[in-house]
C-alpha atoms as a PDB file:
ATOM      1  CA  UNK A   1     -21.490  -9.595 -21.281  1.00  0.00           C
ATOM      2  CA  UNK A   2     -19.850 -12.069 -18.941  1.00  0.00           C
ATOM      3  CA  UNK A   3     -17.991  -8.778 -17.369  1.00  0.00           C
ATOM      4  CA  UNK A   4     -21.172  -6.811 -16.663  1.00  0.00           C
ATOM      5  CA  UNK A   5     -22.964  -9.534 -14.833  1.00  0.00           C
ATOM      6  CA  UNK A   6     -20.255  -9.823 -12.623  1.00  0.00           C
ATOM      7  CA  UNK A   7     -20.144  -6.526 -11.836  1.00  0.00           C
ATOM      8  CA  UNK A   8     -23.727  -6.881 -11.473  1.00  0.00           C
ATOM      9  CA  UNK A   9     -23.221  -8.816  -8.811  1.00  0.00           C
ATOM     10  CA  UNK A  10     -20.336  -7.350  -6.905  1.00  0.00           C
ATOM     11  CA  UNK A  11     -22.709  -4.080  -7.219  1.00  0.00           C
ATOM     12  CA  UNK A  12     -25.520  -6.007  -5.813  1.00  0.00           C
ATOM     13  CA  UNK A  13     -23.727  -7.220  -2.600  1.00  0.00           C
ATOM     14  CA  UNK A  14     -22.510  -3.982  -2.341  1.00  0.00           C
ATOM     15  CA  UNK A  15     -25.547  -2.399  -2.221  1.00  0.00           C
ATOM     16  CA  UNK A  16     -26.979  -5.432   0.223  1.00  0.00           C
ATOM     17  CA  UNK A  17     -23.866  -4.359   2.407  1.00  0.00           C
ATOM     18  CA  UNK A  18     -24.739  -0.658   2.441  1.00  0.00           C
ATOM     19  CA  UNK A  19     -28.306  -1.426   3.160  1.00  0.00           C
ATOM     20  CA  UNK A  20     -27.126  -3.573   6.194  1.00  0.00           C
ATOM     21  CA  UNK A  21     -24.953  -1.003   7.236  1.00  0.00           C
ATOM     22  CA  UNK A  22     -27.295   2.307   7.490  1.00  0.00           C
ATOM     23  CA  UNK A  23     -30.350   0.159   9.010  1.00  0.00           C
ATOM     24  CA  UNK A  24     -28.739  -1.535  11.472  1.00  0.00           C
ATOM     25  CA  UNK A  25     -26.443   1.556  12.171  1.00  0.00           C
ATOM     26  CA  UNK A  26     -23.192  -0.519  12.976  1.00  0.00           C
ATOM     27  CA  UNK A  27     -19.973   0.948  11.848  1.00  0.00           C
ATOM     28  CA  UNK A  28     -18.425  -1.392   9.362  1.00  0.00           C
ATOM     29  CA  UNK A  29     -18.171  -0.239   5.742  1.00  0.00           C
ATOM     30  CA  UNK A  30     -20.999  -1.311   3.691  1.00  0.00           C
ATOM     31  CA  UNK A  31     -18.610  -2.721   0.923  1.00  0.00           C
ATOM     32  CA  UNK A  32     -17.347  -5.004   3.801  1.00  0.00           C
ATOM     33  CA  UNK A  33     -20.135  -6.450   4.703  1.00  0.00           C
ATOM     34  CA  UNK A  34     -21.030  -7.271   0.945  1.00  0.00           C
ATOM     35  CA  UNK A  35     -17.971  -8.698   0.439  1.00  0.00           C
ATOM     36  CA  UNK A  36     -18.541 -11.171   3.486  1.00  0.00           C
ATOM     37  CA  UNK A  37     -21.812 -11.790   2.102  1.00  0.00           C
ATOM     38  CA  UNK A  38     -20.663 -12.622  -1.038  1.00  0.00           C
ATOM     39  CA  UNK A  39     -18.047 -14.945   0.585  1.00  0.00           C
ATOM     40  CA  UNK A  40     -20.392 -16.712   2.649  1.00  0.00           C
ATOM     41  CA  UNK A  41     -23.147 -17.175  -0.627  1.00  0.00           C
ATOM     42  CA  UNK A  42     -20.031 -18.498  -2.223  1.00  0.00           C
ATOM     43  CA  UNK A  43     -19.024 -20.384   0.488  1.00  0.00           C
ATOM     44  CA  UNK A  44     -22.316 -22.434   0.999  1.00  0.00           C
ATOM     45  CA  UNK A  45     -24.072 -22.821  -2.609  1.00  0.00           C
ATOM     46  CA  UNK A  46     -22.571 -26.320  -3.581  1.00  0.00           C
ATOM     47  CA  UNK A  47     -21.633 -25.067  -6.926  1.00  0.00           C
ATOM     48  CA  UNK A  48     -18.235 -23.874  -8.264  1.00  0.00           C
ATOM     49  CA  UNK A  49     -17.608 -20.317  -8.050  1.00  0.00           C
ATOM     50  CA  UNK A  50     -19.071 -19.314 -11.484  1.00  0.00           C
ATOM     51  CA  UNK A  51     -16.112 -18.366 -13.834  1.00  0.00           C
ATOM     52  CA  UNK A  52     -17.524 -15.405 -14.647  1.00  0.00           C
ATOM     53  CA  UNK A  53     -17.677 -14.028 -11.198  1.00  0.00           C
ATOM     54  CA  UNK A  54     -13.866 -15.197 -11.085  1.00  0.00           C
ATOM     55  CA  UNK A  55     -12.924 -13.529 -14.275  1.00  0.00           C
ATOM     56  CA  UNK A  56     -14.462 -10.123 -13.526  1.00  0.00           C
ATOM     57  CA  UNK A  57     -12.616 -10.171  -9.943  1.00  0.00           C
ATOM     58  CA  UNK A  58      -9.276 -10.562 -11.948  1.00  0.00           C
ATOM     59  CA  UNK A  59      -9.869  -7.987 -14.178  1.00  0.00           C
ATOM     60  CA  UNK A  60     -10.839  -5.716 -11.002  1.00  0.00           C
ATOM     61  CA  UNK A  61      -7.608  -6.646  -9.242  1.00  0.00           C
ATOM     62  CA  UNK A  62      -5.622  -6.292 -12.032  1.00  0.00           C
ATOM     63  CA  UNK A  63      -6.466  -2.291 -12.183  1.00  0.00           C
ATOM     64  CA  UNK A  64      -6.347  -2.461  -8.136  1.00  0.00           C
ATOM     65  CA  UNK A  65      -4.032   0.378  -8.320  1.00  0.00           C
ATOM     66  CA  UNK A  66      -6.016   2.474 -10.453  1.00  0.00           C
ATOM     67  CA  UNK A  67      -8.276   2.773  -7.690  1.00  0.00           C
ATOM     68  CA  UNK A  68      -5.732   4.104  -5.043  1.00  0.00           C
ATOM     69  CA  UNK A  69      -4.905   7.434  -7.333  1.00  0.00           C
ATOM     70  CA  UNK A  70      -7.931   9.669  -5.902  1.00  0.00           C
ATOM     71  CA  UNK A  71      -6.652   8.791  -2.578  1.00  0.00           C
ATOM     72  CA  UNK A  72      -2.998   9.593  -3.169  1.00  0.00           C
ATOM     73  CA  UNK A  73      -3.776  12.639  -5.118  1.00  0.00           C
ATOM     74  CA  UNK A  74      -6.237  14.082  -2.594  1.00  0.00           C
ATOM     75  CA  UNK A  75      -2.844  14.388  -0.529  1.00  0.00           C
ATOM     76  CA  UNK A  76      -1.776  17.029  -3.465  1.00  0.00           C
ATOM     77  CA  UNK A  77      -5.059  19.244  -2.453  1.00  0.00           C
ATOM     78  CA  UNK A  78      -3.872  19.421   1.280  1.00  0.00           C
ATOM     79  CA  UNK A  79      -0.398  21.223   1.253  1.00  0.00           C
ATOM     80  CA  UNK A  80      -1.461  22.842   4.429  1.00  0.00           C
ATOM     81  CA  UNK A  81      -2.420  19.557   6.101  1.00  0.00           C
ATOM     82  CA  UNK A  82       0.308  17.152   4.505  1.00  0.00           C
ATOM     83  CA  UNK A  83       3.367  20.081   5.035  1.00  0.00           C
ATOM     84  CA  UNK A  84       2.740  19.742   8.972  1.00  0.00           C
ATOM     85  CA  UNK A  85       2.214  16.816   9.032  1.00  0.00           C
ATOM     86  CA  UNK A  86       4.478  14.502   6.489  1.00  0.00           C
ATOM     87  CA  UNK A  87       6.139  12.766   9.547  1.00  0.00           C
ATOM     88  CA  UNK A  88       3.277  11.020  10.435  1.00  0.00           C
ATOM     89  CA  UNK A  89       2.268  10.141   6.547  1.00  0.00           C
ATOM     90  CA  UNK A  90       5.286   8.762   5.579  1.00  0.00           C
ATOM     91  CA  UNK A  91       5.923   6.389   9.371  1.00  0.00           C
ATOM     92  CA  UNK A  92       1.979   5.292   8.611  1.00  0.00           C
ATOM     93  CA  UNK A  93       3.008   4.338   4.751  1.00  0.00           C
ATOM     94  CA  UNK A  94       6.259   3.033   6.120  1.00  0.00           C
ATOM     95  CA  UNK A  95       4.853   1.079   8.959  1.00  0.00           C
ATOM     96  CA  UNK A  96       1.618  -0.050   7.332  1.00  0.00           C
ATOM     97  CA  UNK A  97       3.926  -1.283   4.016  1.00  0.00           C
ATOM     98  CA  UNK A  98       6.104  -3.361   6.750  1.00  0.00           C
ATOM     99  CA  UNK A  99       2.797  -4.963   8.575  1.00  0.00           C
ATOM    100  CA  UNK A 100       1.075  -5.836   5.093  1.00  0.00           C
ATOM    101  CA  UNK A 101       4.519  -7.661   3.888  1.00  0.00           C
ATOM    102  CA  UNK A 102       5.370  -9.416   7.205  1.00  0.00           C
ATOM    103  CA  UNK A 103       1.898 -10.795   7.848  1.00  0.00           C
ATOM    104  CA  UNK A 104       1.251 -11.917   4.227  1.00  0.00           C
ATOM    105  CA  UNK A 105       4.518 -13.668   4.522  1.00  0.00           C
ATOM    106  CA  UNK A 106       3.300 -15.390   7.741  1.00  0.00           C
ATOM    107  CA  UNK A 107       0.288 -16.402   6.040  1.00  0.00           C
ATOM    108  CA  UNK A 108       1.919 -17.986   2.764  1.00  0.00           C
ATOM    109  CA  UNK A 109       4.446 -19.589   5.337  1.00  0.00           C
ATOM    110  CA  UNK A 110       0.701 -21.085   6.943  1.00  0.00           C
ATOM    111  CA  UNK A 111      -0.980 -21.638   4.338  1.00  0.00           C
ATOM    112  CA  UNK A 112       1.559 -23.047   2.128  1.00  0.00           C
ATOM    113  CA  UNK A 113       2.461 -27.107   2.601  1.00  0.00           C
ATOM    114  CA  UNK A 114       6.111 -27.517   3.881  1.00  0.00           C
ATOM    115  CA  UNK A 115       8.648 -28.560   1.091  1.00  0.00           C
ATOM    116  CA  UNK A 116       8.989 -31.982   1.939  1.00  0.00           C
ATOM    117  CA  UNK A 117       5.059 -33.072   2.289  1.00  0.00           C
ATOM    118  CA  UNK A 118       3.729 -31.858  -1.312  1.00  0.00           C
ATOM    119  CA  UNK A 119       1.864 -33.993  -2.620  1.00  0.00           C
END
């Protein structure tokens, strides 16, 4: 029950975001703006972030890469497109794989506390 009110939720920003989005016309992803929304609601209620909300967000991320397949097997539909052009895809996976890894490493190194001041 816990699961589905979560989901409620992320649904409900989502739709909020997409709302935002086609009124207003500007051209950030609907999901994106709900998202921020529900960081900033989550950010200024005074309140713990509701373990619920917390639990359904793991169990989302922890079938993150289910999510991917349509993507990656849309590439299977394309021979035409993908054959000319599998240069490109693979320096874009290659490159993009190098960025994610080199700037979440720069952010742990931020935002973790050096090894002498733990507390």
């Amino acid at each position: 029950m816990n699961l589905l009110r979560g989901l409620a939720v992320l649904i409900l920003f989502q739709g909020i975001g997409e709302g935002i989005s086609h009124i207003t016309g500007i051209p950030v992803p609907g999901p994106v703006i709900g998202m921020v929304l529900l960081f900033l609601a989550l950010q200024f209620s005074h309140t713990e972030t509701p373990a619920w909300l917390g639990r359904t967000g793991h169990v989302l991320i922890r079938w993150l890469s289910l999510m991917f397949l349509p993507a990656c097997t849309g590439l299977f539909f394309l021979p035409d497109i993908s054959s000319s052009q599998w240069l490109p895809i693979a320096g874009a996976i290659v490159l993009a794989t190098l960025l994610t890894l080199l700037l979440s490493a720069l952010l742990m190194q931020k935002l973790m506390p050096a090894e002498g001041h733990r507390p």
